[in-house]
N, C-alpha and C. Protein backbone atom coordinates (compact mmCIF):
# COMPACT_ATOMS: atom_id res chain seq x y z
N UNK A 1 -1.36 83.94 107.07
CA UNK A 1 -1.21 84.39 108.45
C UNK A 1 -1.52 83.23 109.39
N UNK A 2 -0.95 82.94 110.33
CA UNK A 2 -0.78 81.83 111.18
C UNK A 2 -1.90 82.79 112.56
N UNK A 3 -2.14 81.76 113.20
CA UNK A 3 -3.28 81.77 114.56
C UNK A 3 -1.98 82.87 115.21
N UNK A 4 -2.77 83.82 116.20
CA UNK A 4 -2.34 84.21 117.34
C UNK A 4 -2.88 83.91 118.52
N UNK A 5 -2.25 83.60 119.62
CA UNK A 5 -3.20 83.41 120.57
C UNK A 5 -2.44 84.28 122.14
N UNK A 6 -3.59 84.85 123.03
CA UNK A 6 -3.51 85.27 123.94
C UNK A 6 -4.35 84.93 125.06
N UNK A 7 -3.80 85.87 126.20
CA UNK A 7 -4.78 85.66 127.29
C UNK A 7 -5.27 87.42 127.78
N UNK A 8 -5.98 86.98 128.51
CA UNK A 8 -7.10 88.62 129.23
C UNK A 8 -7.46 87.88 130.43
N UNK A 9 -7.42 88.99 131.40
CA UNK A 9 -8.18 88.67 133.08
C UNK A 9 -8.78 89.82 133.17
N UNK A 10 -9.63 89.63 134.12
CA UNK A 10 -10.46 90.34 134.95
C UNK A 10 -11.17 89.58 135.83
N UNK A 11 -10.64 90.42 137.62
CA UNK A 11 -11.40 89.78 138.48
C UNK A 11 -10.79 88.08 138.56
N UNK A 12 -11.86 87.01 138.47
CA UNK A 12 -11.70 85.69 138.18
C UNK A 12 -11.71 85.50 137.39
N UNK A 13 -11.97 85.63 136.36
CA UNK A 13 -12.65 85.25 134.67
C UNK A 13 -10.77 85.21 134.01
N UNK A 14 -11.01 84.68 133.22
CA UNK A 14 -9.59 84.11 132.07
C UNK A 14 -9.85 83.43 130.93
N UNK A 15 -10.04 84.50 130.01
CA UNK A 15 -9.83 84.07 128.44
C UNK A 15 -8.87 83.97 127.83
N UNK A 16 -9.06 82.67 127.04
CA UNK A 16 -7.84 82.49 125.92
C UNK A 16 -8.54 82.42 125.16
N UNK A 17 -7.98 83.49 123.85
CA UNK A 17 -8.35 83.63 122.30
C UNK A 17 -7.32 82.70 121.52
N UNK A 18 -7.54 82.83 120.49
CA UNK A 18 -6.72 82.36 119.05
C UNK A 18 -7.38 83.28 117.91
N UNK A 19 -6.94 83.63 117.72
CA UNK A 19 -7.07 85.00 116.61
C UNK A 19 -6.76 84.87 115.42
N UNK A 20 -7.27 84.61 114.54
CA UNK A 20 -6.71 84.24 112.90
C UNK A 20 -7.70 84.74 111.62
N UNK A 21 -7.01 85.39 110.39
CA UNK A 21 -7.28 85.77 109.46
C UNK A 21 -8.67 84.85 109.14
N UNK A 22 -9.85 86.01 108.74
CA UNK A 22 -11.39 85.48 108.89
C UNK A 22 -12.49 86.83 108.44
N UNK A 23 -13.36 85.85 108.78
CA UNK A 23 -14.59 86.94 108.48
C UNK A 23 -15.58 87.56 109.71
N UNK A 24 -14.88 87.63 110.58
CA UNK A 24 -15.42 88.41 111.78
C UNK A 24 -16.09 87.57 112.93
N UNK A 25 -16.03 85.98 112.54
CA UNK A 25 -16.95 85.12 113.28
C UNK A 25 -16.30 85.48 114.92
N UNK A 26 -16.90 85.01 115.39
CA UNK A 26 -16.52 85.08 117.39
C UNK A 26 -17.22 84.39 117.87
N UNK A 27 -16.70 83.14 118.02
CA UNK A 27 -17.02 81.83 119.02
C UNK A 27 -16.80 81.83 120.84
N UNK A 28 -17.56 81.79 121.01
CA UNK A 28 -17.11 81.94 123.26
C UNK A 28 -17.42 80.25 123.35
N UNK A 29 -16.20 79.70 123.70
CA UNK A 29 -16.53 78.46 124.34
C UNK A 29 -17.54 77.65 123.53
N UNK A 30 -17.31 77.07 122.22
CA UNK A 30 -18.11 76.47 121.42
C UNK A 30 -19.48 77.10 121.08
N UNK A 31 -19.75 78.63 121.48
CA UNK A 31 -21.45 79.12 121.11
C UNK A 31 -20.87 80.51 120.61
N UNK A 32 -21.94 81.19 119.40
CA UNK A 32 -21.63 82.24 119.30
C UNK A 32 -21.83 83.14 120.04
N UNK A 33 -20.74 84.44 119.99
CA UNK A 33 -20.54 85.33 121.27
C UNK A 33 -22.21 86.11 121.67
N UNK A 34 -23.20 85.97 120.51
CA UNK A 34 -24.31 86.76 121.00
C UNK A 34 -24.94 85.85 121.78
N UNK A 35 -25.38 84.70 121.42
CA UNK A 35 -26.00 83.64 122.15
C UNK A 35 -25.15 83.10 123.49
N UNK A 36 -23.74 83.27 123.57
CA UNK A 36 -23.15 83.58 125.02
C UNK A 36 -23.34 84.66 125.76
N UNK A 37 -23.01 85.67 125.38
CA UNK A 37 -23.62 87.34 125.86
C UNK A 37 -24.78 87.55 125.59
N UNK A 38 -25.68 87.46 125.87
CA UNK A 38 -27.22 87.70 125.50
C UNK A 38 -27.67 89.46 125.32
N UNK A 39 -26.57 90.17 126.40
CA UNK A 39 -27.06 91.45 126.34
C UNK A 39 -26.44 92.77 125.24
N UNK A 40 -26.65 93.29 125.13
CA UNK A 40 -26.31 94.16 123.99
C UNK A 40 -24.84 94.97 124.36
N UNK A 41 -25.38 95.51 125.82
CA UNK A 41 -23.74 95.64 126.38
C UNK A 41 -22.77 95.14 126.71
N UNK A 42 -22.61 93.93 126.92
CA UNK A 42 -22.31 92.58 126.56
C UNK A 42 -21.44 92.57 125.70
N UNK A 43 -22.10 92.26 124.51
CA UNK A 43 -21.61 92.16 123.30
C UNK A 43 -20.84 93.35 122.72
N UNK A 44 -21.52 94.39 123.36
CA UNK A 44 -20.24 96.02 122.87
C UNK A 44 -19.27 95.76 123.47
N UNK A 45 -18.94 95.07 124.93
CA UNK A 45 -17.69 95.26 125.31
C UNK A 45 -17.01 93.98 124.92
N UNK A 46 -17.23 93.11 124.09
CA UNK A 46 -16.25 91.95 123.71
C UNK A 46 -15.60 92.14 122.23
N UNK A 47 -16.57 93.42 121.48
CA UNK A 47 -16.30 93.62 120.30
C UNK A 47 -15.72 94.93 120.02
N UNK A 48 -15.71 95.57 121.06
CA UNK A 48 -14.89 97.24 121.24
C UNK A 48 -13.80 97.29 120.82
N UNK A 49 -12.73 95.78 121.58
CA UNK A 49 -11.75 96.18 120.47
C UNK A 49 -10.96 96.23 119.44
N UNK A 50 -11.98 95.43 118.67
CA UNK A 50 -12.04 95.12 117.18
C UNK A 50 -12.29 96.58 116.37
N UNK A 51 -13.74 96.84 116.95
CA UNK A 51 -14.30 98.17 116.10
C UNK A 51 -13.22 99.35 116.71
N UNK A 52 -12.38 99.59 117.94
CA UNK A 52 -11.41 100.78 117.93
C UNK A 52 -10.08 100.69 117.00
N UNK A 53 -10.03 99.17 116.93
CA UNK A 53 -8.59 99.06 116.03
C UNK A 53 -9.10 99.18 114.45
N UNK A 54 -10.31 98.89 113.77
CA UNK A 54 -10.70 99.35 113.16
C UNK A 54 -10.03 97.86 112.48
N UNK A 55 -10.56 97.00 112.59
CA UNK A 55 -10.22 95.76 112.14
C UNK A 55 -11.33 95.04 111.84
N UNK A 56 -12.62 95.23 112.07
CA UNK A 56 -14.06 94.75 111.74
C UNK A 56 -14.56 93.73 110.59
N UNK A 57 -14.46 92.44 110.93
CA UNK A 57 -14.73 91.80 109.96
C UNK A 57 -13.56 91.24 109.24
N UNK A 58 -12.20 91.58 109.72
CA UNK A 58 -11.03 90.93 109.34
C UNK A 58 -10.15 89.40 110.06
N UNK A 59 -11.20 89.32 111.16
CA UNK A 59 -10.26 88.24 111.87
C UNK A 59 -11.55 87.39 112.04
N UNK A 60 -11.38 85.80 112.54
CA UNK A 60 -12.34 84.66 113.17
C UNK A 60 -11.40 84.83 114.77
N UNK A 61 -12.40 85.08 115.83
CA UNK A 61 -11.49 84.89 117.40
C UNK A 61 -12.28 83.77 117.81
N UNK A 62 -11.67 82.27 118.37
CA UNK A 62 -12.21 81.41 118.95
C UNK A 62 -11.51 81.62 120.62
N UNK A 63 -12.22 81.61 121.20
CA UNK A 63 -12.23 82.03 122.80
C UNK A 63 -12.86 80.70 123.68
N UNK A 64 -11.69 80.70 124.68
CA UNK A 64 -11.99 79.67 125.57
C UNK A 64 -11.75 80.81 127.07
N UNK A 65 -13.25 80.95 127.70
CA UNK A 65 -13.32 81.87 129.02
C UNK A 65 -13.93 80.69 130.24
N UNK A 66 -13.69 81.57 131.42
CA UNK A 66 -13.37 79.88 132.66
C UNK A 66 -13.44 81.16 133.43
N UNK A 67 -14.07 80.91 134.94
CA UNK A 67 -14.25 81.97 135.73
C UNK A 67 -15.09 83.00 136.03
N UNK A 68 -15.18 83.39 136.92
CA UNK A 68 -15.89 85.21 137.23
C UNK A 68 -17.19 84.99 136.51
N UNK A 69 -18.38 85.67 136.49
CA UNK A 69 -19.18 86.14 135.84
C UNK A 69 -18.96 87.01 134.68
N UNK A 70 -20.21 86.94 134.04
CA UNK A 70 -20.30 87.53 132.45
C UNK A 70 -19.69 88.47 132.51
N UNK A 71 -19.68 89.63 132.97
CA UNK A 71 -19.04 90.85 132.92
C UNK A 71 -17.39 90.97 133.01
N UNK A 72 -17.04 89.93 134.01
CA UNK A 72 -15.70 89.57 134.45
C UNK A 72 -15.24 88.99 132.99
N UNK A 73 -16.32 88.06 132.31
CA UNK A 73 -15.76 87.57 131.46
C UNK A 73 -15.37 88.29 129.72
N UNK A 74 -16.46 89.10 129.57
CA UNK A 74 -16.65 89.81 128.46
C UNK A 74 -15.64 90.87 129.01
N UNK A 75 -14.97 91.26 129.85
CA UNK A 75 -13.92 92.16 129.63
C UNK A 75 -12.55 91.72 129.51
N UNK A 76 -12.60 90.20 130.24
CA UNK A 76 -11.38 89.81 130.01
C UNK A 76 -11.28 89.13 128.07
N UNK A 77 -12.09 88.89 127.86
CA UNK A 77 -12.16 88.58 126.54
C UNK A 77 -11.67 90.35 125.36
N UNK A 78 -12.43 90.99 125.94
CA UNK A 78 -11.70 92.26 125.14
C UNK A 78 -10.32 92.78 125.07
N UNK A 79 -9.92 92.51 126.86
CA UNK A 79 -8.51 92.72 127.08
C UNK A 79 -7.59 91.53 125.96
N UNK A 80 -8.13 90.53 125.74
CA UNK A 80 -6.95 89.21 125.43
C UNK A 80 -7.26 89.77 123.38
N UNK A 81 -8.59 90.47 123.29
CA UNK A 81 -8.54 90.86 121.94
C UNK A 81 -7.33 91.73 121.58
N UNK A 82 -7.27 92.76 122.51
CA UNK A 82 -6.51 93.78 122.12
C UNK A 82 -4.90 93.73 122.40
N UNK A 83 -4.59 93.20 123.08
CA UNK A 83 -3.48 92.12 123.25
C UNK A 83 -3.06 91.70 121.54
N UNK A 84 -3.81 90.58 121.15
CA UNK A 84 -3.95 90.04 120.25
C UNK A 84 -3.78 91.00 118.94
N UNK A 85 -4.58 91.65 118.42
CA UNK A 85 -4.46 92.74 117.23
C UNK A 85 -2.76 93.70 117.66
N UNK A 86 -3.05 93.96 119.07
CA UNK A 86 -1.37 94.83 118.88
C UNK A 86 -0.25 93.80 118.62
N UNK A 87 -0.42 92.16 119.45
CA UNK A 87 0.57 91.78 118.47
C UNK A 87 0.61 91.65 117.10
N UNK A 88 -0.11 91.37 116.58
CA UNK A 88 -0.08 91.83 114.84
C UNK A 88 -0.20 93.18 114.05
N UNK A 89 -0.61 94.45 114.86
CA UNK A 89 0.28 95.28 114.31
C UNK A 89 0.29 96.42 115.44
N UNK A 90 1.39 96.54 115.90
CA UNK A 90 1.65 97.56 117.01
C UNK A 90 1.13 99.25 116.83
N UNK A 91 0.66 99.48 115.53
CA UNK A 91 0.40 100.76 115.09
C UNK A 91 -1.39 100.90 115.90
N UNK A 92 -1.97 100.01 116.22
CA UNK A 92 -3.39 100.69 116.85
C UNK A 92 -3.25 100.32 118.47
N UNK A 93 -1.86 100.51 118.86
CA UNK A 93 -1.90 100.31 120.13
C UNK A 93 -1.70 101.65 120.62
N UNK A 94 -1.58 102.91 120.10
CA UNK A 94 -2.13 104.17 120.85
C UNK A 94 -3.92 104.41 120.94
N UNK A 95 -3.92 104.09 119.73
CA UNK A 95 -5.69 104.01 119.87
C UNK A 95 -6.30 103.04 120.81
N UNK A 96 -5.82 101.53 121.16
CA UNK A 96 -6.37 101.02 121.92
C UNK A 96 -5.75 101.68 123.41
N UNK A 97 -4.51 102.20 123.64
CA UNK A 97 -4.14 102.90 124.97
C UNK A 97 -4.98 104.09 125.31
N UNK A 98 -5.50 104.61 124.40
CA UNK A 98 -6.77 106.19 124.87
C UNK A 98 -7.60 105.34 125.25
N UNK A 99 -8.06 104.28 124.43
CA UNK A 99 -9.70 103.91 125.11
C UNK A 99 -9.01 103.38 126.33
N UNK A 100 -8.28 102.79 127.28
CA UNK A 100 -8.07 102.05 128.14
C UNK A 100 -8.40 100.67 128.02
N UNK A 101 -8.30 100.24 126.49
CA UNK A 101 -8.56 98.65 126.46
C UNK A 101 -6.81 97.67 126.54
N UNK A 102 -6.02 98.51 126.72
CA UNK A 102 -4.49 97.95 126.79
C UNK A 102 -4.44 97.60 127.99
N UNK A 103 -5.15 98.10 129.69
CA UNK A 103 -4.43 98.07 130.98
C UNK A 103 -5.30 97.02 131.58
N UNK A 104 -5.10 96.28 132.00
CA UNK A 104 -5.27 95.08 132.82
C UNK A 104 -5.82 95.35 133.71
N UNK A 105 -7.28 95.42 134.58
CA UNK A 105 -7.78 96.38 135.44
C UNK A 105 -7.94 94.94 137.18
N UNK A 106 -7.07 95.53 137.69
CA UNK A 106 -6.54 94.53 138.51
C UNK A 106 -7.17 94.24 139.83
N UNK A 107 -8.82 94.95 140.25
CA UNK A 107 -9.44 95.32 141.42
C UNK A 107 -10.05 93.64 141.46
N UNK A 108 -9.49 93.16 142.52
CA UNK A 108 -10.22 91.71 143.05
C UNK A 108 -11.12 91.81 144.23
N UNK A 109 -11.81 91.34 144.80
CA UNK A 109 -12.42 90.92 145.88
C UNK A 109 -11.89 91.12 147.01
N UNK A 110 -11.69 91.84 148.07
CA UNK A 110 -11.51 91.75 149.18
C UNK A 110 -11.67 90.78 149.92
N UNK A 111 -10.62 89.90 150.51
CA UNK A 111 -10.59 88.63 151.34
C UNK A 111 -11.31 89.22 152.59
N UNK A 112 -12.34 88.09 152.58
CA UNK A 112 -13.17 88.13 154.57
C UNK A 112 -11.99 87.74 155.57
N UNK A 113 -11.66 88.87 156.45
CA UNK A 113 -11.15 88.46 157.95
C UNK A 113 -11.47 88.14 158.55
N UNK A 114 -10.85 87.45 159.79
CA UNK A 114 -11.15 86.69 160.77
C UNK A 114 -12.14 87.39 161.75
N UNK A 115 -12.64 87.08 162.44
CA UNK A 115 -13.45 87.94 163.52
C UNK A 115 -14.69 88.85 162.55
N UNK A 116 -14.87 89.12 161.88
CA UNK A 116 -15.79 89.93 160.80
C UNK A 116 -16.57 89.02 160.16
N UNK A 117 -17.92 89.87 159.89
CA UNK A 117 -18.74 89.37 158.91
C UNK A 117 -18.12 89.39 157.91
N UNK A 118 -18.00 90.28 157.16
CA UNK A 118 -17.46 90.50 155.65
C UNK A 118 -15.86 90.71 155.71
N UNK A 119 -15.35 91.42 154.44
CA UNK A 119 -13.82 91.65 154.39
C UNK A 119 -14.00 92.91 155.76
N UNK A 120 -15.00 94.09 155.80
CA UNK A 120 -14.48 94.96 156.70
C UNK A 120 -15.93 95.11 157.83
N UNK A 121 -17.00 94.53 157.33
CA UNK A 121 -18.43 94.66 158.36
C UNK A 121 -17.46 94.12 159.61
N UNK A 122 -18.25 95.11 160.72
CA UNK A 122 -17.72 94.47 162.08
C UNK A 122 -19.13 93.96 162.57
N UNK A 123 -19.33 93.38 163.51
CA UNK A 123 -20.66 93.02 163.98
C UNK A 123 -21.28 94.33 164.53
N UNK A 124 -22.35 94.13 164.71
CA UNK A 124 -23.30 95.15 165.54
C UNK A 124 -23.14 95.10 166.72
N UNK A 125 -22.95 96.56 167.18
CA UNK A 125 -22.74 96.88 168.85
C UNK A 125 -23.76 97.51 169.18
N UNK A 126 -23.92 96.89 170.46
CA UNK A 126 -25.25 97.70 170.95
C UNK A 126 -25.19 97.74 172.40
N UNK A 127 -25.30 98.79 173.20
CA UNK A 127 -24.70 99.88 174.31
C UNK A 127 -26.17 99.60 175.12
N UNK A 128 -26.53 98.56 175.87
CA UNK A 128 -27.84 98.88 176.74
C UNK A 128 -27.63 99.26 177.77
């Protein structure tokens, strides 16, 4: 079996995997994914969708992530997993479509306008 490779976003964050026949290792950016993710939830959501496709321990994913914070990043890393396993076999892509690990979750940042504190704070009015 030859490398697959994909991408995942969320937010800012952008992972590229390479996905290839292995023993479950998961590298983030030259460190392993626990010692990159330190937190436990963390680590459930980069490995979710391995354990829904029910593929556990069958692939090595080396991941290169750039962007967003951890969270931004550990989801875009799950999205580019599941990507990845449906291209090699399209049969656990209803199972990954129930959990919602197939849809690309597209909510960015609201750009700050002109005249405003924030994207929508207006300043404080005050009536003396």
């Amino acid at each position: 079996m030859s490398t697959t490779n994909t991408s995942g976003r969320r937010k800012t964050a952008v992972a590229r995997i390479y996905l290839s026949a292995g023993s479950g290792n998961i590298t983030v950016n030259g460190k392993d994914y626990k010692e990159y993710f330190p937190t436990l939830p963390l680590q459930y959501i980069v490995t979710q969708s391995i354990e829904v496709a029910g593929a556990a321990g069958n692939f090595d994913v080396k991941v290169n992530v750039d962007g967003g914070g951890v969270k931004g990043q550990a989801e875009a890393v799950r999205l580019a997993i599941a990507k990845a396993l449906v291209e090699l076999d399209p049969e656990v892509k209803p199972a990954l479509r129930a959990k919602g690990l197939m849809t690309r979750d597209d909510r960015m940042v609201e750009r700050k306008k002109p005249g405003r504190r924030k994207a929508r704070r207006r300043f404080q009015f005050s009536k003396r």
